[in-house]
C-alpha atoms as a PDB file:
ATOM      1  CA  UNK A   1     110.592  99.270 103.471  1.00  0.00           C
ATOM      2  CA  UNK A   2     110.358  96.223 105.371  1.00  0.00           C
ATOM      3  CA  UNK A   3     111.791  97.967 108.321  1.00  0.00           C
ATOM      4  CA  UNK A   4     111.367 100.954 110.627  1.00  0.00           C
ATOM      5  CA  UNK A   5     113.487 102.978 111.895  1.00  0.00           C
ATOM      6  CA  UNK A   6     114.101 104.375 115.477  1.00  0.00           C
ATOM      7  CA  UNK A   7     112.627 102.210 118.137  1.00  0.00           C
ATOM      8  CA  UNK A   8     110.107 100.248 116.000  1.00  0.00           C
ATOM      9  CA  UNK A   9     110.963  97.181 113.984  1.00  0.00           C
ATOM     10  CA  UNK A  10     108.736  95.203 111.797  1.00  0.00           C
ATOM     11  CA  UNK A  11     109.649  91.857 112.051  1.00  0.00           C
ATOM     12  CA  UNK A  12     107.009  89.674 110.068  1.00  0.00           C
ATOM     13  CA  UNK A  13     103.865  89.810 108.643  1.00  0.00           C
ATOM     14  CA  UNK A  14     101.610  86.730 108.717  1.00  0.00           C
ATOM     15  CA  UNK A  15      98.019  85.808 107.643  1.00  0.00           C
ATOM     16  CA  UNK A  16      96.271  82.705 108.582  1.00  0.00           C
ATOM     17  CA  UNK A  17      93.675  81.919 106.614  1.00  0.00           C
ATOM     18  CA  UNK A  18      90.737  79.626 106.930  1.00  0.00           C
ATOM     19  CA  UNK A  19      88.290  79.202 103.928  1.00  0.00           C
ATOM     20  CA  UNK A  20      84.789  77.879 103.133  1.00  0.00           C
ATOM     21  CA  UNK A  21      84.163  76.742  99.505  1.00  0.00           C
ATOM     22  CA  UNK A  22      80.691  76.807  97.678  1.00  0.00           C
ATOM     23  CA  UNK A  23      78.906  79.843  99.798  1.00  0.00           C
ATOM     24  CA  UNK A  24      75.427  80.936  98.714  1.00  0.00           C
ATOM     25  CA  UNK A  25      75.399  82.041  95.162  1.00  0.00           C
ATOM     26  CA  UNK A  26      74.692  85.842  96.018  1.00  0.00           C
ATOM     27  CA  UNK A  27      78.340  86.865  96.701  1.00  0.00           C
ATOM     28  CA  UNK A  28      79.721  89.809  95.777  1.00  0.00           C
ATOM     29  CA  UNK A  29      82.568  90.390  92.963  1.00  0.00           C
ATOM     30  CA  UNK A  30      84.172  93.104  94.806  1.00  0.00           C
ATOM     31  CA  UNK A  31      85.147  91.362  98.185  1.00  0.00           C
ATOM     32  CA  UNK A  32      82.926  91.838 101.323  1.00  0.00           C
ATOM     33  CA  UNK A  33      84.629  91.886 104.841  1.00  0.00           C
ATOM     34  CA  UNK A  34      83.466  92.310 108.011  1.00  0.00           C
ATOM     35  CA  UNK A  35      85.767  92.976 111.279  1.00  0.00           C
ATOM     36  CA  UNK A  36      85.739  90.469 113.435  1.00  0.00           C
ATOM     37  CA  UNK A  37      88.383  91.188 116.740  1.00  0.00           C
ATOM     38  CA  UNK A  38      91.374  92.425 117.508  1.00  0.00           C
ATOM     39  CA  UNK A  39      94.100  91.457 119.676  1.00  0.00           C
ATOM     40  CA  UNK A  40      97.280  92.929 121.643  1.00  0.00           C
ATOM     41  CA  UNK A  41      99.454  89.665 122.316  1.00  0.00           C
ATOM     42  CA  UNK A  42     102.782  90.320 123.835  1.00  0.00           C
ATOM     43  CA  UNK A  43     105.679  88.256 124.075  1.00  0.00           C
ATOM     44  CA  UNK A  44     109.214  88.157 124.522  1.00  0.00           C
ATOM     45  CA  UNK A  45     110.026  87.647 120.767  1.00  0.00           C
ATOM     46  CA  UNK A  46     108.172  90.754 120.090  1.00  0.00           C
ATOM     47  CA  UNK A  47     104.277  92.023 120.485  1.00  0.00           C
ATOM     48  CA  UNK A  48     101.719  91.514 117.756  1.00  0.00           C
ATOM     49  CA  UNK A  49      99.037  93.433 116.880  1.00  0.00           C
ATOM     50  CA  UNK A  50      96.153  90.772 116.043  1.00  0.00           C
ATOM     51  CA  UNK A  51      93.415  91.896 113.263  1.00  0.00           C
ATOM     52  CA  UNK A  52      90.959  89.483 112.441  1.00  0.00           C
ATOM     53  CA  UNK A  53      87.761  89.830 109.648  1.00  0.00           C
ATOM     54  CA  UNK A  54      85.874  88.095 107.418  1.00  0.00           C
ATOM     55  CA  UNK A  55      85.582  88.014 103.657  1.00  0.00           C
ATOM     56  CA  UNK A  56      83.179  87.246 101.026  1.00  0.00           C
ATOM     57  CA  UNK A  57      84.041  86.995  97.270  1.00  0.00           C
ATOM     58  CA  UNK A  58      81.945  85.381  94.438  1.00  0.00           C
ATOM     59  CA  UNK A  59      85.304  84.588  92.059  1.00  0.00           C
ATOM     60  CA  UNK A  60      87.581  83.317  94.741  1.00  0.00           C
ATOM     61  CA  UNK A  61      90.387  85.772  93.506  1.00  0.00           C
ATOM     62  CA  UNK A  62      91.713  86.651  96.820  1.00  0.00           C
ATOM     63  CA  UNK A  63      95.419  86.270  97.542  1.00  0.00           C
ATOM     64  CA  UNK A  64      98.734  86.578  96.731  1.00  0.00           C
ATOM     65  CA  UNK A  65     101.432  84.274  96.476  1.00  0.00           C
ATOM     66  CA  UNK A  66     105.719  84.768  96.868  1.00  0.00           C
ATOM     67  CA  UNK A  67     106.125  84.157  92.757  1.00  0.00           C
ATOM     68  CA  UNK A  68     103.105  87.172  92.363  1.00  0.00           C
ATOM     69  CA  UNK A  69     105.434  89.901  91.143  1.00  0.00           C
ATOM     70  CA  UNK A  70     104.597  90.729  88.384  1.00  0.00           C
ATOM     71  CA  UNK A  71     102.722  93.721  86.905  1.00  0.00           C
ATOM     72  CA  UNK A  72     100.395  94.779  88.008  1.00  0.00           C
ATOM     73  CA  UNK A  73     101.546  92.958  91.361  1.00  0.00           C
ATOM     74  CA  UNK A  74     105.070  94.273  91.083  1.00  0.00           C
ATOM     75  CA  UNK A  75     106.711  96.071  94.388  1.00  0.00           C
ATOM     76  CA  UNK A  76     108.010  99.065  92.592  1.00  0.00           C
ATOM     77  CA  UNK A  77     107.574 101.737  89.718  1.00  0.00           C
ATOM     78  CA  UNK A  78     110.597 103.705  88.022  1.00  0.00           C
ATOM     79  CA  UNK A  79     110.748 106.948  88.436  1.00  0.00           C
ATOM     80  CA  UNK A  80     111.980 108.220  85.156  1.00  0.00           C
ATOM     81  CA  UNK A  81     112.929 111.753  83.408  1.00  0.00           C
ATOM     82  CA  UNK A  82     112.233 113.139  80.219  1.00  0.00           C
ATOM     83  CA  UNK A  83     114.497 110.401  78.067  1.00  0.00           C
ATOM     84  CA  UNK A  84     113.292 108.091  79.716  1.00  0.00           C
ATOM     85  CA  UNK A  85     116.186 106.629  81.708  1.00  0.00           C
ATOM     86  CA  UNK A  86     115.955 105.866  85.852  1.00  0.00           C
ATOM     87  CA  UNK A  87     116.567 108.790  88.429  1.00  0.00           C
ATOM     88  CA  UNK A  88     119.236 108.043  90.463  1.00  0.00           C
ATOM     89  CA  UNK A  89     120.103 109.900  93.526  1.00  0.00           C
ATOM     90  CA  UNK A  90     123.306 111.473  92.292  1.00  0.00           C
ATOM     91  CA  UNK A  91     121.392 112.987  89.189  1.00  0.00           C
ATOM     92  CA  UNK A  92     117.854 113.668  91.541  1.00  0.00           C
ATOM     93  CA  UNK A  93     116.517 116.804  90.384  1.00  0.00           C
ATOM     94  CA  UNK A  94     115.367 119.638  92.791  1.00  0.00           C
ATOM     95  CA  UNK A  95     111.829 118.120  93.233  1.00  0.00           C
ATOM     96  CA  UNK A  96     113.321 114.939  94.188  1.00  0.00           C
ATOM     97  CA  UNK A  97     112.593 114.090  97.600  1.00  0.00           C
ATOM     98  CA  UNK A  98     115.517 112.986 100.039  1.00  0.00           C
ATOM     99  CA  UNK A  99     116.774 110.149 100.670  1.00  0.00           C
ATOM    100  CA  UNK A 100     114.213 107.642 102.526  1.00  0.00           C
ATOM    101  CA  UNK A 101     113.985 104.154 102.165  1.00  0.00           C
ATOM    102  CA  UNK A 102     110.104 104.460 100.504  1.00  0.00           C
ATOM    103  CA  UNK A 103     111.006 107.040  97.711  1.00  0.00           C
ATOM    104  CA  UNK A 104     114.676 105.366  97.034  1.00  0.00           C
ATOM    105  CA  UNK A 105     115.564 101.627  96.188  1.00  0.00           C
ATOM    106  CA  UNK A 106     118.987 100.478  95.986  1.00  0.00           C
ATOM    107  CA  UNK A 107     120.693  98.081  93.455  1.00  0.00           C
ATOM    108  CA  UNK A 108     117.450  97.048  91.569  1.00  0.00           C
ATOM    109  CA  UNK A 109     116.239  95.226  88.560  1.00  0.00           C
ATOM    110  CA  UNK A 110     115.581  97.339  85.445  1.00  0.00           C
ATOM    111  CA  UNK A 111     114.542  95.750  82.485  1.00  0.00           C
ATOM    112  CA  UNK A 112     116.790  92.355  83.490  1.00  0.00           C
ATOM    113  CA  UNK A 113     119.525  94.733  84.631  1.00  0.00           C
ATOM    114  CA  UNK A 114     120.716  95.743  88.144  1.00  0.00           C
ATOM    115  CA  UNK A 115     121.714  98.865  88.537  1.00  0.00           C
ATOM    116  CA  UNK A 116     123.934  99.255  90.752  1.00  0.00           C
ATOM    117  CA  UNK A 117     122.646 102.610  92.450  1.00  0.00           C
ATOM    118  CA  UNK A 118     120.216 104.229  94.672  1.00  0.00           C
ATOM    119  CA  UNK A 119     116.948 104.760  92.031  1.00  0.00           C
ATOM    120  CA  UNK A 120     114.146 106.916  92.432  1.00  0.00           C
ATOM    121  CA  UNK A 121     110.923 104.827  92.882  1.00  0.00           C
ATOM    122  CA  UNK A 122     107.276 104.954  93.861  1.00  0.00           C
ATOM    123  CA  UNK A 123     105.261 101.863  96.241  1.00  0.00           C
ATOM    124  CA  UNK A 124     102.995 100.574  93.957  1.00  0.00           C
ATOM    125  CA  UNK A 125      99.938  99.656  96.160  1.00  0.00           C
ATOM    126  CA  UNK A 126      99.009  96.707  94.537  1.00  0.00           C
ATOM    127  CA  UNK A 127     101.713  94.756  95.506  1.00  0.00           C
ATOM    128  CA  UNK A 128      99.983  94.170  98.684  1.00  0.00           C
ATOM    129  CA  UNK A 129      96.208  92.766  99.580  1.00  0.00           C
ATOM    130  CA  UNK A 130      95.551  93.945 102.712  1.00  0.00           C
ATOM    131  CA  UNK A 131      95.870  97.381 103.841  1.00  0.00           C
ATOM    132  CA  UNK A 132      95.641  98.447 107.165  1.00  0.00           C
ATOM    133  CA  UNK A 133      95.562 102.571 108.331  1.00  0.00           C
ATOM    134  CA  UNK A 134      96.252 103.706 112.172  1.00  0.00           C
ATOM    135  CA  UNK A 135      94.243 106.247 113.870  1.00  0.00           C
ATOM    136  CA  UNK A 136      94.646 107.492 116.987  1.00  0.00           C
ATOM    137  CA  UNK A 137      92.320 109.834 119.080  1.00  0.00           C
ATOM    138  CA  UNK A 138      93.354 113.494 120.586  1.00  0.00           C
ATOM    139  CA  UNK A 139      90.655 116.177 122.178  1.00  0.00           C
ATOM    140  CA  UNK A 140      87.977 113.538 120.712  1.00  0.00           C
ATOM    141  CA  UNK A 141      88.823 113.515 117.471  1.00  0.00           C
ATOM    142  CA  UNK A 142      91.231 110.323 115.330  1.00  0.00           C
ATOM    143  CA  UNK A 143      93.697 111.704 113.250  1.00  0.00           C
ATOM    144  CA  UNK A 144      95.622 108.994 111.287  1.00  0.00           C
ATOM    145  CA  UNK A 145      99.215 108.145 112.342  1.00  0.00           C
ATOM    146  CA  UNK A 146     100.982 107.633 109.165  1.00  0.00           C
ATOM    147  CA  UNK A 147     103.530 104.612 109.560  1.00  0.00           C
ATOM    148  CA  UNK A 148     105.215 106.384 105.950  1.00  0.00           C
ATOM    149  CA  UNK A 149     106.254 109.538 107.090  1.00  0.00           C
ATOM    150  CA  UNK A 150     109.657 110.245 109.391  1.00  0.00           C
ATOM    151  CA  UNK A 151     111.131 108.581 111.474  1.00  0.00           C
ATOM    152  CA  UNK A 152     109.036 105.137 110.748  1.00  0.00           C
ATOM    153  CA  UNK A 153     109.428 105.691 106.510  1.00  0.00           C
ATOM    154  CA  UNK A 154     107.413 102.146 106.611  1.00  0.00           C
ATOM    155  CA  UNK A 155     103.571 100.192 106.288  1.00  0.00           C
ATOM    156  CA  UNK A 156     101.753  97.890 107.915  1.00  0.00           C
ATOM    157  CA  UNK A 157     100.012  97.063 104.395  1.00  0.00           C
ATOM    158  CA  UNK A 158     101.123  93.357 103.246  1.00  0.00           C
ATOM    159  CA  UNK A 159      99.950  89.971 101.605  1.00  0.00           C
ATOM    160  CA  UNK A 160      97.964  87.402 102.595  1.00  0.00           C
ATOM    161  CA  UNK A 161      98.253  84.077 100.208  1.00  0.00           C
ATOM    162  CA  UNK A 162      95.817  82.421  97.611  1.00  0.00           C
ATOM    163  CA  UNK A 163      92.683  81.161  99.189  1.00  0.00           C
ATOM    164  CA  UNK A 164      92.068  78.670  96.056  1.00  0.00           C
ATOM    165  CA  UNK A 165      95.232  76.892  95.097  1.00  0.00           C
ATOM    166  CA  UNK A 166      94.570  77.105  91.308  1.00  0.00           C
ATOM    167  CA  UNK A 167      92.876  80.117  89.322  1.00  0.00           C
ATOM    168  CA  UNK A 168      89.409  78.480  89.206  1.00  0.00           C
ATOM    169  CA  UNK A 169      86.443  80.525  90.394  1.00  0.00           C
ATOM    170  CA  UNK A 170      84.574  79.828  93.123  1.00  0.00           C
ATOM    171  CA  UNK A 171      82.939  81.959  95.845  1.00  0.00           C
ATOM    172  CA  UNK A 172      84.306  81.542  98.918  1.00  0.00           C
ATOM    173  CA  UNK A 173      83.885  82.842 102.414  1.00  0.00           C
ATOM    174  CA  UNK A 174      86.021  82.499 105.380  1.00  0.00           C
ATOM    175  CA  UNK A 175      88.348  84.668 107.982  1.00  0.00           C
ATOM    176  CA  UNK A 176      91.789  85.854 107.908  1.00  0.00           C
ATOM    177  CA  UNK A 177      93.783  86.525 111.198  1.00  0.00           C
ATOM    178  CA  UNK A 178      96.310  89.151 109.989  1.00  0.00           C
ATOM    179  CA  UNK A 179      99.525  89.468 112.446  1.00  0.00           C
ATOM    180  CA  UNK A 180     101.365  92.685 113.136  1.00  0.00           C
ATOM    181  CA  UNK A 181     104.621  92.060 114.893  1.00  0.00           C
ATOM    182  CA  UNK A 182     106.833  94.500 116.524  1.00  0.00           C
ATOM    183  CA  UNK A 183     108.699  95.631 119.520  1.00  0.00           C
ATOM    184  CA  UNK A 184     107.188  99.348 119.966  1.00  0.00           C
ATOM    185  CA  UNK A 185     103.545  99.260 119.948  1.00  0.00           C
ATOM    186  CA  UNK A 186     103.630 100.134 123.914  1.00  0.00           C
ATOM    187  CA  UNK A 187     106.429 102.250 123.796  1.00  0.00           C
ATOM    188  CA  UNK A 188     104.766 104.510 121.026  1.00  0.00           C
ATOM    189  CA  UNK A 189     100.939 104.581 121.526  1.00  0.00           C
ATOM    190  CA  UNK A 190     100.691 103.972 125.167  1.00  0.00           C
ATOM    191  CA  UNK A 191      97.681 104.350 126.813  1.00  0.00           C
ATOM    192  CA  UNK A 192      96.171 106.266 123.665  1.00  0.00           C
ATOM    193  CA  UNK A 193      93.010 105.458 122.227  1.00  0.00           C
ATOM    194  CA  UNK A 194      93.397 103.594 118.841  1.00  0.00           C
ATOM    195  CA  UNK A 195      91.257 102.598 115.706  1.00  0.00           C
ATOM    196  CA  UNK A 196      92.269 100.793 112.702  1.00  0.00           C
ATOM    197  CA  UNK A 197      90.908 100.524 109.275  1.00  0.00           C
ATOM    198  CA  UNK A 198      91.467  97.913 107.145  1.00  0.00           C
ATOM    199  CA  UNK A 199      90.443  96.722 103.306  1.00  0.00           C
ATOM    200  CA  UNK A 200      91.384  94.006 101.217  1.00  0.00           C
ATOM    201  CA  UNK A 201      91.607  93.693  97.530  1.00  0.00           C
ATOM    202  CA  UNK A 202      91.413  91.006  95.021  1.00  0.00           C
ATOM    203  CA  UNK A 203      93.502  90.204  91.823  1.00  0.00           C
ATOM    204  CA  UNK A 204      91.110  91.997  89.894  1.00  0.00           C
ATOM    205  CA  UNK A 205      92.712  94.978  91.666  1.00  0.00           C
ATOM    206  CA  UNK A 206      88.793  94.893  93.402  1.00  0.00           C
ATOM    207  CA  UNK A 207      88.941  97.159  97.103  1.00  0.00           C
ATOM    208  CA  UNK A 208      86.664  96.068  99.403  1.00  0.00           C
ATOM    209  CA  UNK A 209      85.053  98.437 101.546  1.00  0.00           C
ATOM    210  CA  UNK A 210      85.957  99.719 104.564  1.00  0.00           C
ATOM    211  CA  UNK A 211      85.916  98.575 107.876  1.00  0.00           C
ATOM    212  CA  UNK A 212      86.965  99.742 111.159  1.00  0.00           C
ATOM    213  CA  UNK A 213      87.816  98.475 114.583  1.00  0.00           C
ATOM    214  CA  UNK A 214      85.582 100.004 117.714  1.00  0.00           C
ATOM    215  CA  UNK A 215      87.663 102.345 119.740  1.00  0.00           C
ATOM    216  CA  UNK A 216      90.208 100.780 122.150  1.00  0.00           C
ATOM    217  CA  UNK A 217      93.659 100.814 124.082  1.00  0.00           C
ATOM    218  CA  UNK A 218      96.251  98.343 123.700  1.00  0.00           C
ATOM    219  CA  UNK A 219      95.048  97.561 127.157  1.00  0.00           C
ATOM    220  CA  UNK A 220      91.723  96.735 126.924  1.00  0.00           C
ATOM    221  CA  UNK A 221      92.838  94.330 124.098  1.00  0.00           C
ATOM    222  CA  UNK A 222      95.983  92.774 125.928  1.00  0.00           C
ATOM    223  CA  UNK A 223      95.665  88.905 125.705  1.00  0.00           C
ATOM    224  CA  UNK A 224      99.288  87.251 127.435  1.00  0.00           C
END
């Protein structure tokens, strides 16, 4: 789910992140952002949408790394029937949806062993830190353009690593840039006007509230 399809590919997601260690002792357990800009950068290797906000946190959880996988980080939960075996798509029963590359993973890991097959699955959210919803703005009103439904059948939710190296805890403050890269952001949204929300959430499985970008065009935002 890594990739979109038709005219939109997703070719990396990145996070820099800069930290502060030893903030005021009033920090909050569930994290605390606060947006702080957002960018349009284009280039010939593809155009990236720029978010960048701040974050509070009084344990320091905040982050995952590559080797995070498993539960409750995991990418993926089984879909199973009544025995309790996998769904594959050969054997899908009528409420099964069809084939898309969120609701079906191919040759996975089950228990230690691959199957060989196309399995029913769900996303599990928690894989991912930072989650990041589109709206765009028609007769003056945002309606959110949903990156998982056809043709796209993709997110612009992802990971952003560890901000303490080693599971102490320590409040912490700092910013994370988060980069959105892809070749379509012009062709599909144009000269509309955009919003995006974003939250983060700790390893606590804490969501942060809510924050939004002010009202914009790709245009207004454009940095070369």
């Amino acid at each position: 789910m890594n990739s979109v399809r038709n005219f939109l590919h997703i070719v990396l997601f990145a996070a820099l992140l800069g930290a502060c260690i030893s903030p005021p002792d009033n920090f909050p357990s569930v994290p605390e952002i606060t947006f702080e800009d957002l960018n349009f950068v284009t280039s010939p290797n593809g155009d990236s949408l720029k978010v960048k906000i701040s974050f509070k946190d009084a344990e320091g959880d905040l982050g995952l790394n590559a080797i995070d996988i498993n539960p409750p980080f995991n990418s993926l939960n089984f879909i199973r029937d009544s025995s309790g075996a996998v769904i594959t798509y050969s054997n899908r029963p009528s409420n099964a949806p069809s084939y898309n590359p969120i609701d079906w993973a191919i040759n996975q890991r089950v228990n230690n062993i691959l199957i060989n097959d196309t399995i029913w699955v769900e996303q599990n959210p928690n894989h991912n830190n930072i989650f990041v919803k589109f709206f765009i703005k028609r007769n003056g009103v945002f309606n959110e353009f949903r990156w998982e439904d056809p043709p796209f059948f993709t997110t612009f939710n992802g990971r952003f690593p560890r901000v303490l190296a080693t599971n102490q805890t320590k409040a912490v403050e700092g910013s994370i840039e988060y980069a959105m890269l892809s070749f379509g952001w012009e062709s599909i949204f144009r000269t509309d006007t955009l919003r995006i929300d974003v939250e983060i959430q700790d390893r606590a499985l804490n969501r942060s509230n809510l924050i939004s970008s002010p009202e914009l065009t790709l245009a207004q935002i454009r940095r070369n």
